[in-house]
N, C-alpha and C. Protein backbone atom coordinates (compact mmCIF):
# COMPACT_ATOMS: atom_id res chain seq x y z
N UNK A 1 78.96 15.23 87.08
CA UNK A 1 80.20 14.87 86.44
C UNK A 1 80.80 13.59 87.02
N UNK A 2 79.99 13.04 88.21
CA UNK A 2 80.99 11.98 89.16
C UNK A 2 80.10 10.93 88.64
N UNK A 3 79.26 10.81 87.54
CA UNK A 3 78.14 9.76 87.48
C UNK A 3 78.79 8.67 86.03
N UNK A 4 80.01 9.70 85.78
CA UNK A 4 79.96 8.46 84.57
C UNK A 4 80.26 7.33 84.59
N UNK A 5 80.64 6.87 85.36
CA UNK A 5 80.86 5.01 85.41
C UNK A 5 80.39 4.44 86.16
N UNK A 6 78.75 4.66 86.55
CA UNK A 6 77.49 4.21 87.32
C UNK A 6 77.39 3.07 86.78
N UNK A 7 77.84 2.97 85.60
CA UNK A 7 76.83 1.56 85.07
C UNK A 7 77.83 0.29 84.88
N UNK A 8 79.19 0.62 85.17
CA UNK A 8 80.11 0.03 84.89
C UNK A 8 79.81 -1.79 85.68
N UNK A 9 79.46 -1.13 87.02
CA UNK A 9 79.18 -2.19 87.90
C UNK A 9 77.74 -3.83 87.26
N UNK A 10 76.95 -3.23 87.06
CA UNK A 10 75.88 -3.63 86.19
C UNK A 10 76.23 -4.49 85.10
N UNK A 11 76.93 -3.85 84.11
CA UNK A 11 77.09 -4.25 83.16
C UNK A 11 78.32 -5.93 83.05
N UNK A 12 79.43 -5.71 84.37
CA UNK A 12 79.80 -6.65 84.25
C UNK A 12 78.74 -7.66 84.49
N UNK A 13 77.79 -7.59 85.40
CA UNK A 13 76.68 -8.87 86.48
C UNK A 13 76.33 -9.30 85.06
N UNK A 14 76.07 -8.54 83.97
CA UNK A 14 74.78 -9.04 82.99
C UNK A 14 75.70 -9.79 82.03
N UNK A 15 77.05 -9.08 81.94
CA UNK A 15 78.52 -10.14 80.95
C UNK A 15 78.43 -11.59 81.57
N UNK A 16 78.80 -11.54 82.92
CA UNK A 16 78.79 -13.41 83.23
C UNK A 16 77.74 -13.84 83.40
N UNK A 17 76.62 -13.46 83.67
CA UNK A 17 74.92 -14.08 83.40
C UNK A 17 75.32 -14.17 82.33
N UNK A 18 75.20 -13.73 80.66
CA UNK A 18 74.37 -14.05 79.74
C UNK A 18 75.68 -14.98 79.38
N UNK A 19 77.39 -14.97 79.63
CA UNK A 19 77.88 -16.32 79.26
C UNK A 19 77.50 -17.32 80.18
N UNK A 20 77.24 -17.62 81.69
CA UNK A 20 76.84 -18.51 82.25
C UNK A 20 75.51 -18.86 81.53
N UNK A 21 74.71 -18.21 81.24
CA UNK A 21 73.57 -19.34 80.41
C UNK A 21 74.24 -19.84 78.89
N UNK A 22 74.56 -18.93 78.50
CA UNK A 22 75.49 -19.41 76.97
C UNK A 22 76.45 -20.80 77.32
N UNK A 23 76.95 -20.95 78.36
CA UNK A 23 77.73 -22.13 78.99
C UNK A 23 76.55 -23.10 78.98
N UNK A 24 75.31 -23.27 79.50
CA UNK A 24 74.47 -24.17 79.66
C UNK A 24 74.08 -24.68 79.29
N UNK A 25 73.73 -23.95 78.14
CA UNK A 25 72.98 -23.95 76.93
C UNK A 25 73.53 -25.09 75.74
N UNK A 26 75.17 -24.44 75.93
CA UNK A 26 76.53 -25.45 75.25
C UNK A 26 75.93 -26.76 76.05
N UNK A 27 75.95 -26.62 77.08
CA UNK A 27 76.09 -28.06 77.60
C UNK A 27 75.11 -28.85 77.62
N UNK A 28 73.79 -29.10 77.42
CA UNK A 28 72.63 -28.99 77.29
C UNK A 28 72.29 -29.76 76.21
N UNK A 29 72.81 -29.02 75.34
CA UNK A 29 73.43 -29.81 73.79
C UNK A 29 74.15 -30.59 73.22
N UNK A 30 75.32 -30.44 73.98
CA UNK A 30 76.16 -31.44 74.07
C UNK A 30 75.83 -32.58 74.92
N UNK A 31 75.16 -32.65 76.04
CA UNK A 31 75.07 -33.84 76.48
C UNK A 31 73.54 -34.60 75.97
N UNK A 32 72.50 -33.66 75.70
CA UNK A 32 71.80 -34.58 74.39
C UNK A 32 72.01 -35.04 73.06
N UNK A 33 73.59 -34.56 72.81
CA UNK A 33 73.97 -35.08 71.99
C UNK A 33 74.59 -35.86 71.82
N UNK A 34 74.93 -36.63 72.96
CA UNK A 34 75.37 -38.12 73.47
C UNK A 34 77.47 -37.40 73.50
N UNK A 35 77.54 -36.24 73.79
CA UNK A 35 79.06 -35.94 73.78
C UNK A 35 79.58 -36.06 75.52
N UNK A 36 78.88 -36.51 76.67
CA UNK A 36 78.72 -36.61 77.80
C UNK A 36 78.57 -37.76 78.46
N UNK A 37 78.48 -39.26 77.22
CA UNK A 37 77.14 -40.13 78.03
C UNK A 37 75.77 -39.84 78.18
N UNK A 38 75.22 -38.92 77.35
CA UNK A 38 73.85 -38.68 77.60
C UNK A 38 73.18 -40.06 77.27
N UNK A 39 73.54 -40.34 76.01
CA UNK A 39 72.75 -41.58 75.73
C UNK A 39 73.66 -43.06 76.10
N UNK A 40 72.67 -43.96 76.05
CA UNK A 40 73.54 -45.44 76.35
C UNK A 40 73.11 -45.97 75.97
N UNK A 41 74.31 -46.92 74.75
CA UNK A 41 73.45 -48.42 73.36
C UNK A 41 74.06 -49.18 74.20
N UNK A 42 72.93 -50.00 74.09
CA UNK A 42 73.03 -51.52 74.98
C UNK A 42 73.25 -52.19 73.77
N UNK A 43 74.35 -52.90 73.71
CA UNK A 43 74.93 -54.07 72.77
C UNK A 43 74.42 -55.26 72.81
N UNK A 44 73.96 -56.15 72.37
CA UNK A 44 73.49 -57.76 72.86
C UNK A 44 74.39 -58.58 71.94
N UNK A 45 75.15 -58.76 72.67
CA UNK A 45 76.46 -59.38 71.64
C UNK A 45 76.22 -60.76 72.27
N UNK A 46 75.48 -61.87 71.14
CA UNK A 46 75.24 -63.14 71.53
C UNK A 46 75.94 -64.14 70.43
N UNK A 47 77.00 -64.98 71.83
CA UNK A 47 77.85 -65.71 71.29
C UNK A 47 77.49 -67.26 72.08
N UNK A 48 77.26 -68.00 70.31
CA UNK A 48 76.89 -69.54 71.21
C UNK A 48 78.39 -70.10 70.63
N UNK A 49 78.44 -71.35 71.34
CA UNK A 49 79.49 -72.29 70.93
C UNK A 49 79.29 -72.97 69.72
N UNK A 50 80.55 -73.08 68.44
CA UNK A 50 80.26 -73.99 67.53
C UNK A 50 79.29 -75.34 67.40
N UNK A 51 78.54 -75.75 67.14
CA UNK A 51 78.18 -77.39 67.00
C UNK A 51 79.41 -78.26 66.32
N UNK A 52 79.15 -79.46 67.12
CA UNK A 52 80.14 -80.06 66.36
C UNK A 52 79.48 -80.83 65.33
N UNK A 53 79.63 -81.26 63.86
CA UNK A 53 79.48 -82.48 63.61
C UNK A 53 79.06 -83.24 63.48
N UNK A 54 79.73 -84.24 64.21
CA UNK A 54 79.14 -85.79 64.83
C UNK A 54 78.75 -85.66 66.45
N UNK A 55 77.96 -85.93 67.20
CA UNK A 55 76.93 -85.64 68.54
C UNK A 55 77.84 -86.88 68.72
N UNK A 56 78.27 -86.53 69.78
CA UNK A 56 78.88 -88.01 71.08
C UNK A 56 77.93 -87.57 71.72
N UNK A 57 77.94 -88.63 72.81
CA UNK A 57 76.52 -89.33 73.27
C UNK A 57 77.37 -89.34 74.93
N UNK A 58 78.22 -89.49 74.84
CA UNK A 58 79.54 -89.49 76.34
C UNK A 58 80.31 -88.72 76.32
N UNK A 59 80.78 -87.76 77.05
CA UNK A 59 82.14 -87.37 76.94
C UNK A 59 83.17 -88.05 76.71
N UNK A 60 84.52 -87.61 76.04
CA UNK A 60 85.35 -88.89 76.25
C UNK A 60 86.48 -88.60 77.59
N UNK A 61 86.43 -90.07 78.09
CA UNK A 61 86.80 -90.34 79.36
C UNK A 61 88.69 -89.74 79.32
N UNK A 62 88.58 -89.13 80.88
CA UNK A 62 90.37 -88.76 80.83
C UNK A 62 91.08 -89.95 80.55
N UNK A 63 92.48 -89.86 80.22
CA UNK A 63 93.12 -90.57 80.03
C UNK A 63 94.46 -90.62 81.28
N UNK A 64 94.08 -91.66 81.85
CA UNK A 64 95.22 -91.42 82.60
C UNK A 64 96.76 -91.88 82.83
N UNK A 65 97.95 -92.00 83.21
CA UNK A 65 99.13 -92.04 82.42
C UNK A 65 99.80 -93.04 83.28
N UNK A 66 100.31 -94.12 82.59
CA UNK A 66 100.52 -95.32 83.77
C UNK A 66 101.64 -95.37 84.58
């Protein structure tokens, strides 16, 4: 008659095991699913300067103030 809540003990161990893998599992997924940083896009963001025009051949010289 003293045996009925033998299993009580047990049964919690196997409740947070099977959500601790259910937690992992979440996560696992989520971070191959780039919700973590799993993945990383490399951008190549290439910026040249306008051309001008007309090509000078010199810079033009400072001007200086008398």
């Amino acid at each position: 008659m003293a045996d009925n809540g033998s299993g009580g003990g047990n049964t919690g161990i196997v409740a947070v095991l099977v959500i601790f893998i259910i937690v992992v599992v979440l996560a696992v997924l989520a971070w191959r699913g780039g919700l973590f940083g799993g993945r990383s896009n490399k951008i190549n963001v290439n910026v040249t300067a306008p051309q001008s025009s007309s090509p000078q051949s010199q810079p033009a010289a400072p001007r200086s103030s008398p």
